[in-house]
PDB file of N, CA and C in Angstrom:
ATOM      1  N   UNK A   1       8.569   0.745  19.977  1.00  0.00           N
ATOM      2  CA  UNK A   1       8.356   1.306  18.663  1.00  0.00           C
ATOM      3  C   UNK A   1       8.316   2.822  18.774  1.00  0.00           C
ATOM      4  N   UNK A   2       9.075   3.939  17.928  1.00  0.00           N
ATOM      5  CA  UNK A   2       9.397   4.645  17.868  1.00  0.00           C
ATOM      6  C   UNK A   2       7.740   5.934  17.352  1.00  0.00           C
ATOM      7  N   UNK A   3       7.154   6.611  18.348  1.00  0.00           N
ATOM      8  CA  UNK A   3       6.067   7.386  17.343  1.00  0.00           C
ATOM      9  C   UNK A   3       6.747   8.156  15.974  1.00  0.00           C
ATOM     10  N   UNK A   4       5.763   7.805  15.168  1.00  0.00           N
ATOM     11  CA  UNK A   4       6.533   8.765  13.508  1.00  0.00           C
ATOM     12  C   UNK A   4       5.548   9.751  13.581  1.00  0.00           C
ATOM     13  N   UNK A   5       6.591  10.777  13.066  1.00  0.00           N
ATOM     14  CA  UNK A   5       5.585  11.969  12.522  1.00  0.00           C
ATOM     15  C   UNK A   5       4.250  11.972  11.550  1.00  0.00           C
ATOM     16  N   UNK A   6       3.764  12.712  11.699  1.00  0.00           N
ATOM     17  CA  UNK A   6       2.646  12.302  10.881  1.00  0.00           C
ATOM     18  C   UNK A   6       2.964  12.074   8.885  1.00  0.00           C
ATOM     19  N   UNK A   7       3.898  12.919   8.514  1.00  0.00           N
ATOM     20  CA  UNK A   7       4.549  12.907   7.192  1.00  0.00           C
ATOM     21  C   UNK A   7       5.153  11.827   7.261  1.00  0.00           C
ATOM     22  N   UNK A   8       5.898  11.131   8.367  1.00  0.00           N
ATOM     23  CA  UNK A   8       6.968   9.659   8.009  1.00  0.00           C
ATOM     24  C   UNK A   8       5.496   8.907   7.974  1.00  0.00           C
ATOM     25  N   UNK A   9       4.570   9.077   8.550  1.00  0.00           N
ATOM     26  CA  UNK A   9       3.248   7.761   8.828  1.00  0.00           C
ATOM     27  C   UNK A   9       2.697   7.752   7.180  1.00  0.00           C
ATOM     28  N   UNK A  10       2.461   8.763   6.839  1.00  0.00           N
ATOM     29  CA  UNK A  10       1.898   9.114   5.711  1.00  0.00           C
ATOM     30  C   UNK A  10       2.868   8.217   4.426  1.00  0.00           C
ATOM     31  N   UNK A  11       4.118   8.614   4.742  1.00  0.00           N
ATOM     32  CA  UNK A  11       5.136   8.004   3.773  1.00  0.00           C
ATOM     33  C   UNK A  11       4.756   6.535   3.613  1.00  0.00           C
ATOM     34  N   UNK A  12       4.914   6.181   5.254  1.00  0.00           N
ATOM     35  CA  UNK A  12       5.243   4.465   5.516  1.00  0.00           C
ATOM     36  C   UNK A  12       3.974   4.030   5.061  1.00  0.00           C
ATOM     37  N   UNK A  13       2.723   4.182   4.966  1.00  0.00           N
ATOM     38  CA  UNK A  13       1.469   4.039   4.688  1.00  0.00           C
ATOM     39  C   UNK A  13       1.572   3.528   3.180  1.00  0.00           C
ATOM     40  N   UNK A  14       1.927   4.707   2.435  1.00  0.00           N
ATOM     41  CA  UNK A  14       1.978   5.121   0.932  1.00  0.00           C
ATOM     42  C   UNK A  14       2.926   4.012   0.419  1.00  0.00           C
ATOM     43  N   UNK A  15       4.102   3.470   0.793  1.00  0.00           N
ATOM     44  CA  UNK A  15       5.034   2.268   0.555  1.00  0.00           C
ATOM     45  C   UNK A  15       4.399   1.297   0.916  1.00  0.00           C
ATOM     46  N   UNK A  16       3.866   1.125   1.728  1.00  0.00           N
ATOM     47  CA  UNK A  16       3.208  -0.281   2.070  1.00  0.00           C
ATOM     48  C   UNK A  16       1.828  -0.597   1.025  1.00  0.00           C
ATOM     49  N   UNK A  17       1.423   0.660   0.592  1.00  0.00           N
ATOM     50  CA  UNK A  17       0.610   0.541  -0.457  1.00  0.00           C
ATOM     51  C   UNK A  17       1.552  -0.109  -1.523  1.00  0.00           C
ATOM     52  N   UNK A  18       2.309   0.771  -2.083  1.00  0.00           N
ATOM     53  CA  UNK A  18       2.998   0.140  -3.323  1.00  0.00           C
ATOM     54  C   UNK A  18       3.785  -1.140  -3.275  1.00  0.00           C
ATOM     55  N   UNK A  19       4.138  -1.320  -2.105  1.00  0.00           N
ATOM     56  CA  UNK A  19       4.366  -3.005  -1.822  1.00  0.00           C
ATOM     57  C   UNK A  19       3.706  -3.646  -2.129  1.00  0.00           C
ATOM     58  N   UNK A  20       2.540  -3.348  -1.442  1.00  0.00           N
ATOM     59  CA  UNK A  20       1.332  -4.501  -2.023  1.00  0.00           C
ATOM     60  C   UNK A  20       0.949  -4.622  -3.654  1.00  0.00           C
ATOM     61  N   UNK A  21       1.021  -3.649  -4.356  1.00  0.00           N
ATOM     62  CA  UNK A  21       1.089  -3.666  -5.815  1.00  0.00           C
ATOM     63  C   UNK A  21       2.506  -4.571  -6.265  1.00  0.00           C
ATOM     64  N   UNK A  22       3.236  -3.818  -6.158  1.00  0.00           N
ATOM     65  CA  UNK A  22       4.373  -3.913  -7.119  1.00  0.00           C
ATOM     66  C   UNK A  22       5.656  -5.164  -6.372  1.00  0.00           C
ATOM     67  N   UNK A  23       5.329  -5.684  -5.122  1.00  0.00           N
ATOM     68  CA  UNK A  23       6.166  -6.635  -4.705  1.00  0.00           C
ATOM     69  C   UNK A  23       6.822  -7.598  -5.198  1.00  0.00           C
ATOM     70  N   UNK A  24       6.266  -8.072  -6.415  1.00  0.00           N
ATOM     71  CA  UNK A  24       6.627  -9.059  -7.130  1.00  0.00           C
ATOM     72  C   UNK A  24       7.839  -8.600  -8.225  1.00  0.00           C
ATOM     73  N   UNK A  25       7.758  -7.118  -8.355  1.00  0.00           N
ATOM     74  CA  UNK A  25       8.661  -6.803  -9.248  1.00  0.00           C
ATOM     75  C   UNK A  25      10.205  -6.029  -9.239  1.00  0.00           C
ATOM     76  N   UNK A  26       9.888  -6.136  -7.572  1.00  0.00           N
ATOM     77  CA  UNK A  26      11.100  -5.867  -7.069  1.00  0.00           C
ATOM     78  C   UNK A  26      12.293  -6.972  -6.793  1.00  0.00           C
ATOM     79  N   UNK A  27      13.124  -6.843  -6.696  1.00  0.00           N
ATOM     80  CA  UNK A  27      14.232  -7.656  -6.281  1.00  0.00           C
ATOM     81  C   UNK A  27      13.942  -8.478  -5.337  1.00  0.00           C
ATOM     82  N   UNK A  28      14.753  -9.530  -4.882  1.00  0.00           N
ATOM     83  CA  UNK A  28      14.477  -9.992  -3.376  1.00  0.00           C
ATOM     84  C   UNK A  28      15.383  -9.196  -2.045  1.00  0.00           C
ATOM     85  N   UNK A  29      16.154  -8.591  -2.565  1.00  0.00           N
ATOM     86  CA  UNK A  29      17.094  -7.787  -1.438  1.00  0.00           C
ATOM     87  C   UNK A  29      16.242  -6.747  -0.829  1.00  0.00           C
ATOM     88  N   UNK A  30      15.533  -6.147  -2.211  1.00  0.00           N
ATOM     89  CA  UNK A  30      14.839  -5.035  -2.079  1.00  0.00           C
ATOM     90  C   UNK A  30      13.498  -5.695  -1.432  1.00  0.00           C
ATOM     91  N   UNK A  31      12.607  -6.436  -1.861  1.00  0.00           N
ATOM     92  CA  UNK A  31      11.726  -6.499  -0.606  1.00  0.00           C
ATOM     93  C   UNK A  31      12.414  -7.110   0.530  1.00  0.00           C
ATOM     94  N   UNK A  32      13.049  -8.383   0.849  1.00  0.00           N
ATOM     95  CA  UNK A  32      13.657  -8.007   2.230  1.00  0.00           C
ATOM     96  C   UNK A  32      13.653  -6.852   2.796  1.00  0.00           C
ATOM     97  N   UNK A  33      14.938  -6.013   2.350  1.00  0.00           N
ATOM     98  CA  UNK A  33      14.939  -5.245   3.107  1.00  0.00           C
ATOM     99  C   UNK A  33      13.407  -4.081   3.566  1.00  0.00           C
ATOM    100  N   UNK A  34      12.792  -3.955   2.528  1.00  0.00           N
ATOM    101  CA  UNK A  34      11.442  -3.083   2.697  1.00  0.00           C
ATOM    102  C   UNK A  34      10.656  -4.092   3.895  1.00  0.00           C
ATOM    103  N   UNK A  35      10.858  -4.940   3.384  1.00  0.00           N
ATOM    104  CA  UNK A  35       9.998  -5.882   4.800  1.00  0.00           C
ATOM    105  C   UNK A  35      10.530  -5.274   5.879  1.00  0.00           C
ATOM    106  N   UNK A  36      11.665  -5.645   5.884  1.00  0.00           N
ATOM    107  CA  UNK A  36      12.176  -5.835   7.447  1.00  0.00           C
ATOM    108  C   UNK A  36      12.158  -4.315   8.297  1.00  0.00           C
ATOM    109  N   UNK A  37      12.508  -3.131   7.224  1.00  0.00           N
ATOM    110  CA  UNK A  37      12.402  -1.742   7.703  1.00  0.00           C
ATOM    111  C   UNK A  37      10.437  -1.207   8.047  1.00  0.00           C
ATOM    112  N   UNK A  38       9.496  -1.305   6.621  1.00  0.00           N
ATOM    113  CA  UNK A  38       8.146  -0.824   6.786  1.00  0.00           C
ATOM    114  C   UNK A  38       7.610  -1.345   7.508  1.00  0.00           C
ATOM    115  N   UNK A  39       7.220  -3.138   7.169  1.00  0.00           N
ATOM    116  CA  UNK A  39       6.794  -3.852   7.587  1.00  0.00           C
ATOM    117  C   UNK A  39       7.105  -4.055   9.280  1.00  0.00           C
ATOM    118  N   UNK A  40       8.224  -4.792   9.390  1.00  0.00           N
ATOM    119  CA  UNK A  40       8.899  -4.725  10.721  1.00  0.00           C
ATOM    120  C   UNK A  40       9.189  -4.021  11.796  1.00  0.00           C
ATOM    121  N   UNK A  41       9.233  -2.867  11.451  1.00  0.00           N
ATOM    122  CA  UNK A  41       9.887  -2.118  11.903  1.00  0.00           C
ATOM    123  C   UNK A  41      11.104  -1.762  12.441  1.00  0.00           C
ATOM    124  N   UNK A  42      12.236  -2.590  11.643  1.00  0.00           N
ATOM    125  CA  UNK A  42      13.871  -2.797  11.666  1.00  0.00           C
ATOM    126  C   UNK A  42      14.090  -1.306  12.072  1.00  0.00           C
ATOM    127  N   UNK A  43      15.709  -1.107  12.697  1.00  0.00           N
ATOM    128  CA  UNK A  43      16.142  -0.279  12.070  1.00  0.00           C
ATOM    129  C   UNK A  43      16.790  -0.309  10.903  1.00  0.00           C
ATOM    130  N   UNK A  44      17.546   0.618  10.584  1.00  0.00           N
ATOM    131  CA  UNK A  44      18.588   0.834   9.618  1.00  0.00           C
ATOM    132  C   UNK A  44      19.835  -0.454  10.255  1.00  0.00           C
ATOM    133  N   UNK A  45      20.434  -0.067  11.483  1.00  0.00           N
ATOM    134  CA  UNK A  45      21.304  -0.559  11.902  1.00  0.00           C
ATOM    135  C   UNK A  45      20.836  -2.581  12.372  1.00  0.00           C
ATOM    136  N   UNK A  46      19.688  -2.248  12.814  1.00  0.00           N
ATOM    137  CA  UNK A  46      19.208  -3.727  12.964  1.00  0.00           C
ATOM    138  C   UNK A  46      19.288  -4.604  11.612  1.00  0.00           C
ATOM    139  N   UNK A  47      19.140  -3.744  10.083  1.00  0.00           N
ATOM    140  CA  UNK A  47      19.026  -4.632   9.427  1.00  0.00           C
ATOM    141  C   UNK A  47      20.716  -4.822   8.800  1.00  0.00           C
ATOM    142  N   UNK A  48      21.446  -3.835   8.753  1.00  0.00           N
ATOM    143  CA  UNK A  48      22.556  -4.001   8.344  1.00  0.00           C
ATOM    144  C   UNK A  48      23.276  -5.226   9.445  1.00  0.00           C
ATOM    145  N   UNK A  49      23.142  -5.497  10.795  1.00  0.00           N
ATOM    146  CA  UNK A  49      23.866  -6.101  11.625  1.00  0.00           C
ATOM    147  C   UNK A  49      23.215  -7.493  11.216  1.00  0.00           C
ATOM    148  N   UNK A  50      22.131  -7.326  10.620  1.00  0.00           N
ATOM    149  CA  UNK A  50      21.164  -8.808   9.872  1.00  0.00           C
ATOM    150  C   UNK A  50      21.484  -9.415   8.892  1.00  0.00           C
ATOM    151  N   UNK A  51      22.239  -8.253   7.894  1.00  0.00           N
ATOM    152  CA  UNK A  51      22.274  -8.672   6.411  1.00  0.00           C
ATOM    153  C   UNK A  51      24.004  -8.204   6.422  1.00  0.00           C
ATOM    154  N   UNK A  52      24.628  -8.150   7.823  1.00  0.00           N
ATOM    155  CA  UNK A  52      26.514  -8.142   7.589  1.00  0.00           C
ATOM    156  C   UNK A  52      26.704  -6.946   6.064  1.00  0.00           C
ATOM    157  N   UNK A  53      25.960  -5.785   6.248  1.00  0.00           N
ATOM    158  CA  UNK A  53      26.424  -4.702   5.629  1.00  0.00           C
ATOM    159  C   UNK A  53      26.380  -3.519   6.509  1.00  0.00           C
ATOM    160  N   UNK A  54      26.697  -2.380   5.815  1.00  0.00           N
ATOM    161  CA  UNK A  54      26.250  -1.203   6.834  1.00  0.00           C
ATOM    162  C   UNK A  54      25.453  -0.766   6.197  1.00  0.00           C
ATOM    163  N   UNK A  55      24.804   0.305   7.357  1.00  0.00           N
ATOM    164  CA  UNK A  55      23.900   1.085   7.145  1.00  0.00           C
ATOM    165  C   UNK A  55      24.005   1.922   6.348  1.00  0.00           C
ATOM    166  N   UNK A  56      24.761   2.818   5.712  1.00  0.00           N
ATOM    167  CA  UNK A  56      24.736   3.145   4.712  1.00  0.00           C
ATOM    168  C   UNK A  56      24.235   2.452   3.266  1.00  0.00           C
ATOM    169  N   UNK A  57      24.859   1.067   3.366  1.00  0.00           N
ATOM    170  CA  UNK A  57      24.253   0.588   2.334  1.00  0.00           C
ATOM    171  C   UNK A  57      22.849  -0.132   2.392  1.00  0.00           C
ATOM    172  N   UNK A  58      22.344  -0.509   3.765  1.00  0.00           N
ATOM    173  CA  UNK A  58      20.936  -0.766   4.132  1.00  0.00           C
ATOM    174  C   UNK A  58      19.899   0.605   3.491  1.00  0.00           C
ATOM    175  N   UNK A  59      20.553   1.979   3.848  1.00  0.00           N
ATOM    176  CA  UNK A  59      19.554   2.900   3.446  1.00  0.00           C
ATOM    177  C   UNK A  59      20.137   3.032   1.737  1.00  0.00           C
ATOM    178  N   UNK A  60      20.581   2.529   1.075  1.00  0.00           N
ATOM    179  CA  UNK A  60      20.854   3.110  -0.040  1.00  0.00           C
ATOM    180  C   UNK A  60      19.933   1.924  -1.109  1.00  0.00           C
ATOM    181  N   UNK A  61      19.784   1.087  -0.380  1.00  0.00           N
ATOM    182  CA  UNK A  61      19.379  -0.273  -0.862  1.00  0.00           C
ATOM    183  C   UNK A  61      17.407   0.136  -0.858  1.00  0.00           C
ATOM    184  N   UNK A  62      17.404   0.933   0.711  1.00  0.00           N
ATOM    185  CA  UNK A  62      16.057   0.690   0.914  1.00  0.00           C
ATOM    186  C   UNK A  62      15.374   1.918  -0.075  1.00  0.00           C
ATOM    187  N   UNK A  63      16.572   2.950   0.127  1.00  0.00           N
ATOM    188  CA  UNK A  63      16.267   4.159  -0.889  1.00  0.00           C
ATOM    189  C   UNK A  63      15.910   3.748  -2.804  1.00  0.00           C
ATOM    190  N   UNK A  64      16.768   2.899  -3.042  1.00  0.00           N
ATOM    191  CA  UNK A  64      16.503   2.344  -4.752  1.00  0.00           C
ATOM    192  C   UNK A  64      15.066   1.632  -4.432  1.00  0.00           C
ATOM    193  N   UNK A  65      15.186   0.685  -3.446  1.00  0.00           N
ATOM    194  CA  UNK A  65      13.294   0.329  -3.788  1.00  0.00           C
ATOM    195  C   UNK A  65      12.725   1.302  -3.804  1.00  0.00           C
ATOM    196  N   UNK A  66      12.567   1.948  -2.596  1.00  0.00           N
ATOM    197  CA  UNK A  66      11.664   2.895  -2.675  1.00  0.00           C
ATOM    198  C   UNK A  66      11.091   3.684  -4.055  1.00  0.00           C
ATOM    199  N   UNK A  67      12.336   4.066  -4.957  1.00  0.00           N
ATOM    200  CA  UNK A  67      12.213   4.703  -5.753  1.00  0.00           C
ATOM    201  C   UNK A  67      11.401   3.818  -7.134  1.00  0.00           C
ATOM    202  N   UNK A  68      12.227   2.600  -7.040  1.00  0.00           N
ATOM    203  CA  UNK A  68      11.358   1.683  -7.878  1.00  0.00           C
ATOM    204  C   UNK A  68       9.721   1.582  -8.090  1.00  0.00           C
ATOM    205  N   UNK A  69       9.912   1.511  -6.298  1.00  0.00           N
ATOM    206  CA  UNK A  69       8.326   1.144  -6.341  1.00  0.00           C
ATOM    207  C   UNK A  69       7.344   2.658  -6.730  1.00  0.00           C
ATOM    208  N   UNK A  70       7.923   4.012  -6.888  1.00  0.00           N
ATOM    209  CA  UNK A  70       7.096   5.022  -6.876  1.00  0.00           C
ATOM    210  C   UNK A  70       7.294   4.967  -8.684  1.00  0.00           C
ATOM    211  N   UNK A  71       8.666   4.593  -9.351  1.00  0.00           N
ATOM    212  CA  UNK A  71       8.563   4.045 -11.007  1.00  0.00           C
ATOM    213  C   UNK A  71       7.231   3.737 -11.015  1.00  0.00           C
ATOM    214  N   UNK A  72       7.239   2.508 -10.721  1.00  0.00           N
ATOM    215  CA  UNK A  72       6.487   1.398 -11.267  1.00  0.00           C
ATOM    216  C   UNK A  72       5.073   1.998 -11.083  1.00  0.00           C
ATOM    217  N   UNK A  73       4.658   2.620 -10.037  1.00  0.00           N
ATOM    218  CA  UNK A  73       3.526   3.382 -10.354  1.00  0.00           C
ATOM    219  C   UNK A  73       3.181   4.474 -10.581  1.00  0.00           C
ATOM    220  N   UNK A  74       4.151   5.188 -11.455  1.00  0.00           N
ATOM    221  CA  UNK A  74       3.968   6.690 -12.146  1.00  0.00           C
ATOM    222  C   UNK A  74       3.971   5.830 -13.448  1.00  0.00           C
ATOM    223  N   UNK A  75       4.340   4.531 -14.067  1.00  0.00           N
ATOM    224  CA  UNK A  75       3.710   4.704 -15.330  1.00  0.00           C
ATOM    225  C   UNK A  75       2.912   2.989 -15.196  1.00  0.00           C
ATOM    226  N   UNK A  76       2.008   2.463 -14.092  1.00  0.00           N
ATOM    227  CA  UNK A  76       1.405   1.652 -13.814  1.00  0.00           C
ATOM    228  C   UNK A  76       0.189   2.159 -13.526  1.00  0.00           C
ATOM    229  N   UNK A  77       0.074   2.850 -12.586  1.00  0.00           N
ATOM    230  CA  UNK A  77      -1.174   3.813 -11.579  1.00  0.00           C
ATOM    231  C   UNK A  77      -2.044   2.823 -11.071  1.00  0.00           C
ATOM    232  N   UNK A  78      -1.630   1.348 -11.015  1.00  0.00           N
ATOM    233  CA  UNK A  78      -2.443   0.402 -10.206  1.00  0.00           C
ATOM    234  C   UNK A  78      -2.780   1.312  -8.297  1.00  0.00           C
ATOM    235  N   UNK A  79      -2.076   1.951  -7.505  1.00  0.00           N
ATOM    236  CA  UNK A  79      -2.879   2.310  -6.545  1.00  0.00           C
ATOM    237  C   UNK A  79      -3.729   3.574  -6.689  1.00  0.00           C
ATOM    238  N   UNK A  80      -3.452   4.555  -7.427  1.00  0.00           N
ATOM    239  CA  UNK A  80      -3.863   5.519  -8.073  1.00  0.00           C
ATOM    240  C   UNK A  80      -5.427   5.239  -8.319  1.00  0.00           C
ATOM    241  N   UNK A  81      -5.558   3.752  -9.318  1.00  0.00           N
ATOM    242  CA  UNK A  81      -6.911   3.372  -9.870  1.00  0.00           C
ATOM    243  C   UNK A  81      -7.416   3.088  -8.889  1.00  0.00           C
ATOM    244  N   UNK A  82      -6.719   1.803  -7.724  1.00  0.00           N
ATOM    245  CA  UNK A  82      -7.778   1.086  -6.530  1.00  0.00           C
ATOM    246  C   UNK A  82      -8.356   2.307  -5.590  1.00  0.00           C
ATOM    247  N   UNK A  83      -7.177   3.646  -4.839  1.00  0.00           N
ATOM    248  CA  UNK A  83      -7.852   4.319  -4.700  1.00  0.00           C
ATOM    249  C   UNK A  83      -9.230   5.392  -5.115  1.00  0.00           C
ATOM    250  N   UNK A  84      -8.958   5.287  -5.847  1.00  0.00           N
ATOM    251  CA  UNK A  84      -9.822   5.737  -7.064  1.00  0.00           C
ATOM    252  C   UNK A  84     -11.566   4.931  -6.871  1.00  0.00           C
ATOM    253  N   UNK A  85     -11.509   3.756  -7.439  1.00  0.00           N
ATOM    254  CA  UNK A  85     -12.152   2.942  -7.536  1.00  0.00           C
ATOM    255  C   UNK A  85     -13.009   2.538  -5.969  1.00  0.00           C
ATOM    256  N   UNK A  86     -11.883   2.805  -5.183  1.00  0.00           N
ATOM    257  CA  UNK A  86     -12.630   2.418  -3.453  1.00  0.00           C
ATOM    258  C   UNK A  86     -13.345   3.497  -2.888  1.00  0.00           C
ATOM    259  N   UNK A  87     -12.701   4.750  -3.473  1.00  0.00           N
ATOM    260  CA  UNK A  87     -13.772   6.331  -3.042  1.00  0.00           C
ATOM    261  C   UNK A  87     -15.222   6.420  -3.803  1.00  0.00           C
ATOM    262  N   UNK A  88     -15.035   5.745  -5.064  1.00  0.00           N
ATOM    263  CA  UNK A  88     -16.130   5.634  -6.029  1.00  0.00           C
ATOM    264  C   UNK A  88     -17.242   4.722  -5.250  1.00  0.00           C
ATOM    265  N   UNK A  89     -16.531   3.520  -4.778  1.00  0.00           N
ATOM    266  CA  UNK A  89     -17.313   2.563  -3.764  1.00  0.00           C
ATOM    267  C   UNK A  89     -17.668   3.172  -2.656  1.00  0.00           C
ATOM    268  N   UNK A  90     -17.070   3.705  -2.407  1.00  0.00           N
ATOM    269  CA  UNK A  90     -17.821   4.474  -1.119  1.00  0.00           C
ATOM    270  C   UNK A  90     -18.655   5.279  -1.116  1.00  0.00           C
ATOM    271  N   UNK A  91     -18.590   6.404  -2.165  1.00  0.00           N
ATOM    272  CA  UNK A  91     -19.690   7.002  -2.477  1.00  0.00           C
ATOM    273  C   UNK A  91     -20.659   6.161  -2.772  1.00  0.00           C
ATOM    274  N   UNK A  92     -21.001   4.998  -3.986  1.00  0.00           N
ATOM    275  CA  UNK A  92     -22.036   4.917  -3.927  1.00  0.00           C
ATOM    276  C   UNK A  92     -23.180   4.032  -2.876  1.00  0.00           C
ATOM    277  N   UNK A  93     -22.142   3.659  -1.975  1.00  0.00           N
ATOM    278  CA  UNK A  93     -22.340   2.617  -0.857  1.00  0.00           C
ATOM    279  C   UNK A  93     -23.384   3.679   0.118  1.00  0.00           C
ATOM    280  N   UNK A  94     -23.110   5.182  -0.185  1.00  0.00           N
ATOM    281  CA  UNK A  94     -23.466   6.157   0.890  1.00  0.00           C
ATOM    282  C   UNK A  94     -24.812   6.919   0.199  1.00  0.00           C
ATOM    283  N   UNK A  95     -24.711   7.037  -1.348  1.00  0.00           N
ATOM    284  CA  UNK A  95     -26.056   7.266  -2.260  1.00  0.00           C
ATOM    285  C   UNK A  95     -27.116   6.041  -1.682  1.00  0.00           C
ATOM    286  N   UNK A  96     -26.781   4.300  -1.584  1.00  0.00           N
ATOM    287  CA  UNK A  96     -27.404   3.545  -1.446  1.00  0.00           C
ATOM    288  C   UNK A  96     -28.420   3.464  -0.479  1.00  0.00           C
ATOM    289  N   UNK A  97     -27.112   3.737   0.696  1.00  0.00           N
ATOM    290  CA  UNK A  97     -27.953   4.334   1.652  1.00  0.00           C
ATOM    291  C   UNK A  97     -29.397   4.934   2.338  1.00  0.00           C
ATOM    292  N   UNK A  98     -29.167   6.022   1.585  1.00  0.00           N
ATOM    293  CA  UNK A  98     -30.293   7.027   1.093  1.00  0.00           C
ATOM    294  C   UNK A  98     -31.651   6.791   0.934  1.00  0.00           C
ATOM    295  N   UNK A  99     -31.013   5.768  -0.501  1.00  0.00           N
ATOM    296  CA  UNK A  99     -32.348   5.501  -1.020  1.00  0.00           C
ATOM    297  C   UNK A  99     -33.367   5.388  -0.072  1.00  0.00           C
ATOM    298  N   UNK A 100     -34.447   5.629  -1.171  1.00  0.00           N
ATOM    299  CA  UNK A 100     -35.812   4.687  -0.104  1.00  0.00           C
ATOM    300  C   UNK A 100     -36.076   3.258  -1.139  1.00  0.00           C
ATOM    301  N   UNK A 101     -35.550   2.265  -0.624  1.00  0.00           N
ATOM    302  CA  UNK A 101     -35.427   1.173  -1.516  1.00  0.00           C
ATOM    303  C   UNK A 101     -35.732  -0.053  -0.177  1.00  0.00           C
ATOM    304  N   UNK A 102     -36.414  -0.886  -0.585  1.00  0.00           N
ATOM    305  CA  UNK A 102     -36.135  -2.134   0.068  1.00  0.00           C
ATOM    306  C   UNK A 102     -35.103  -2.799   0.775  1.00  0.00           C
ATOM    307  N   UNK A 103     -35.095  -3.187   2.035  1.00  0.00           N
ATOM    308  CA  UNK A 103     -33.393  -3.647   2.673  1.00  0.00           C
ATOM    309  C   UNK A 103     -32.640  -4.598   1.570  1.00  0.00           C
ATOM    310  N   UNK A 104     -33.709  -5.694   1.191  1.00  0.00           N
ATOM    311  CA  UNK A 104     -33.201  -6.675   0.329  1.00  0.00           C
ATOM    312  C   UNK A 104     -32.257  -5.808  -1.174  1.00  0.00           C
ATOM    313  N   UNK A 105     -33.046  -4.988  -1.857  1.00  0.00           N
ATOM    314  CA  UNK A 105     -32.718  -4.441  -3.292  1.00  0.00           C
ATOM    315  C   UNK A 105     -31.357  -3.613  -2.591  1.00  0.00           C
ATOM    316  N   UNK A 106     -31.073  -3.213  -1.233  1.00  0.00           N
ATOM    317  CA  UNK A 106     -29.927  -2.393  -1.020  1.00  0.00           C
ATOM    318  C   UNK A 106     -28.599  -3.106  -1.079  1.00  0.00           C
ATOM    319  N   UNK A 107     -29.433  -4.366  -0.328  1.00  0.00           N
ATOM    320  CA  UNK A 107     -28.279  -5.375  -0.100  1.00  0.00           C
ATOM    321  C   UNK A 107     -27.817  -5.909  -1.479  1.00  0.00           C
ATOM    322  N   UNK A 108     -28.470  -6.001  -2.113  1.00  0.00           N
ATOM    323  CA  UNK A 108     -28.113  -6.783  -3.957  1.00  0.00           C
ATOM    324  C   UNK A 108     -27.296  -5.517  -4.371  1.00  0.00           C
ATOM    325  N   UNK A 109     -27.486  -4.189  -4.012  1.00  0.00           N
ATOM    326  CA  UNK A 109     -26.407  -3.340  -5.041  1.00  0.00           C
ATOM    327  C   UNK A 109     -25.954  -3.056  -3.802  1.00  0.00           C
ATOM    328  N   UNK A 110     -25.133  -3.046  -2.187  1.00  0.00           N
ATOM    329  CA  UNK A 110     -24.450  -3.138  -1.956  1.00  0.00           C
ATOM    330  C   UNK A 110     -23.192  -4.590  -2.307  1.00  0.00           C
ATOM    331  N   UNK A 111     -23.550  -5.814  -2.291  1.00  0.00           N
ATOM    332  CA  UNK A 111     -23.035  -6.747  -3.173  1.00  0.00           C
ATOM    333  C   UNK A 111     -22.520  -6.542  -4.220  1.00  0.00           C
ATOM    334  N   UNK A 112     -23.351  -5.839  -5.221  1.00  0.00           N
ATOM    335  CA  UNK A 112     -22.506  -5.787  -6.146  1.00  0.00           C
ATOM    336  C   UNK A 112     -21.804  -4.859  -6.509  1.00  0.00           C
ATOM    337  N   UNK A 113     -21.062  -4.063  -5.313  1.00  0.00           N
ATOM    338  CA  UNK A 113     -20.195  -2.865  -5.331  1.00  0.00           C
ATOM    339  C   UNK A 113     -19.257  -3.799  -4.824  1.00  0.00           C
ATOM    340  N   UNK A 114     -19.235  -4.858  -3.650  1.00  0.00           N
ATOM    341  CA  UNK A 114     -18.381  -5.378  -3.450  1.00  0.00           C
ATOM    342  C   UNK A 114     -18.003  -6.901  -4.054  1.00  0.00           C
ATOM    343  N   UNK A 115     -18.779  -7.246  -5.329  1.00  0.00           N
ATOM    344  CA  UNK A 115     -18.106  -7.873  -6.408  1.00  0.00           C
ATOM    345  C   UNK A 115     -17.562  -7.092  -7.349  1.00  0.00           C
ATOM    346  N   UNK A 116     -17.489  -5.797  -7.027  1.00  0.00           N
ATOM    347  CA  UNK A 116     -16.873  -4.879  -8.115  1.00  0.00           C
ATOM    348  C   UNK A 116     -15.299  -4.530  -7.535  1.00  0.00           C
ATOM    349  N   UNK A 117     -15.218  -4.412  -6.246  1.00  0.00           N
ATOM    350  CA  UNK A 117     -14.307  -3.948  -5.599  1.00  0.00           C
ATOM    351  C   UNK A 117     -13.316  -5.351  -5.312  1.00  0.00           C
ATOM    352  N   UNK A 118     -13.884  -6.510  -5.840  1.00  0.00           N
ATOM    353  CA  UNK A 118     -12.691  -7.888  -5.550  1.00  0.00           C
ATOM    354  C   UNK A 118     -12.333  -8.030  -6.639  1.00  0.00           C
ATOM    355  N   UNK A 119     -13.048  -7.567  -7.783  1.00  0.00           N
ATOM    356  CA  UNK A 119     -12.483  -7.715  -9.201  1.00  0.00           C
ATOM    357  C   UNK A 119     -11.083  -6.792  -9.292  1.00  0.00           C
ATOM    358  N   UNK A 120     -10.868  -5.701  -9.017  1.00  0.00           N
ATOM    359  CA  UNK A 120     -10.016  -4.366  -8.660  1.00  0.00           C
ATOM    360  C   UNK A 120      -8.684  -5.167  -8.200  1.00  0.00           C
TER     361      UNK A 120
END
């Protein structure tokens, strides 16, 4: 496996986020192929010699998801919110902390940060 720069890690990170959102609303070519490249770690050429196209059209294919999936959440903001929502959890997981409260009363509102965070 090839080390990525820290900007390609950052990228591949950020897609695998929006995979997990928006997978269902992509094509099946298009997640294939996102599988087999993020997920997998295909190459370009591994997946074209997979799917009897070229690479050109492997990256042109993987390039339209990509773009889809950053659509779908510039007017969705489903990871936008979970991140959102999981920093919020964390903060108050770290206020809880703090407190001077009973182990038991910490544990009931740590719980229910994380019945808040499965609802999400």
């Amino acid at each position: 496996m090839a080390v990525q720069e820290p900007h390609a890690l950052a990228k591949t990170t950020r897609i695998n986020a929006l995979f997990d959102f928006y997978e269902p609303l992509l094509t099946e070519k298009q997640r294939t192929f996102l599988k087999y490249y993020f997920l997998d770690d295909y190459s370009l050429g591994e997946i074209a010699s997979e799917s009897g196209i070229s690479r050109q059209a492997v990256y042109e294919h993987i390039k339209r998801a990509q773009n889809a999936l950053e659509e779908y959440e510039s007017k969705l903001k489903l990871l936008e919110r979970h991140e959102r929502v999981s920093r919020t959890a964390g903060e108050l997981a770290e206020v809880i902390h703090t407190l001077s409260l009973q182990d038991q009363d910490k544990q009931l509102l740590k719980s229910a940060i994380d019945r808040l965070m499965q609802m999400e």
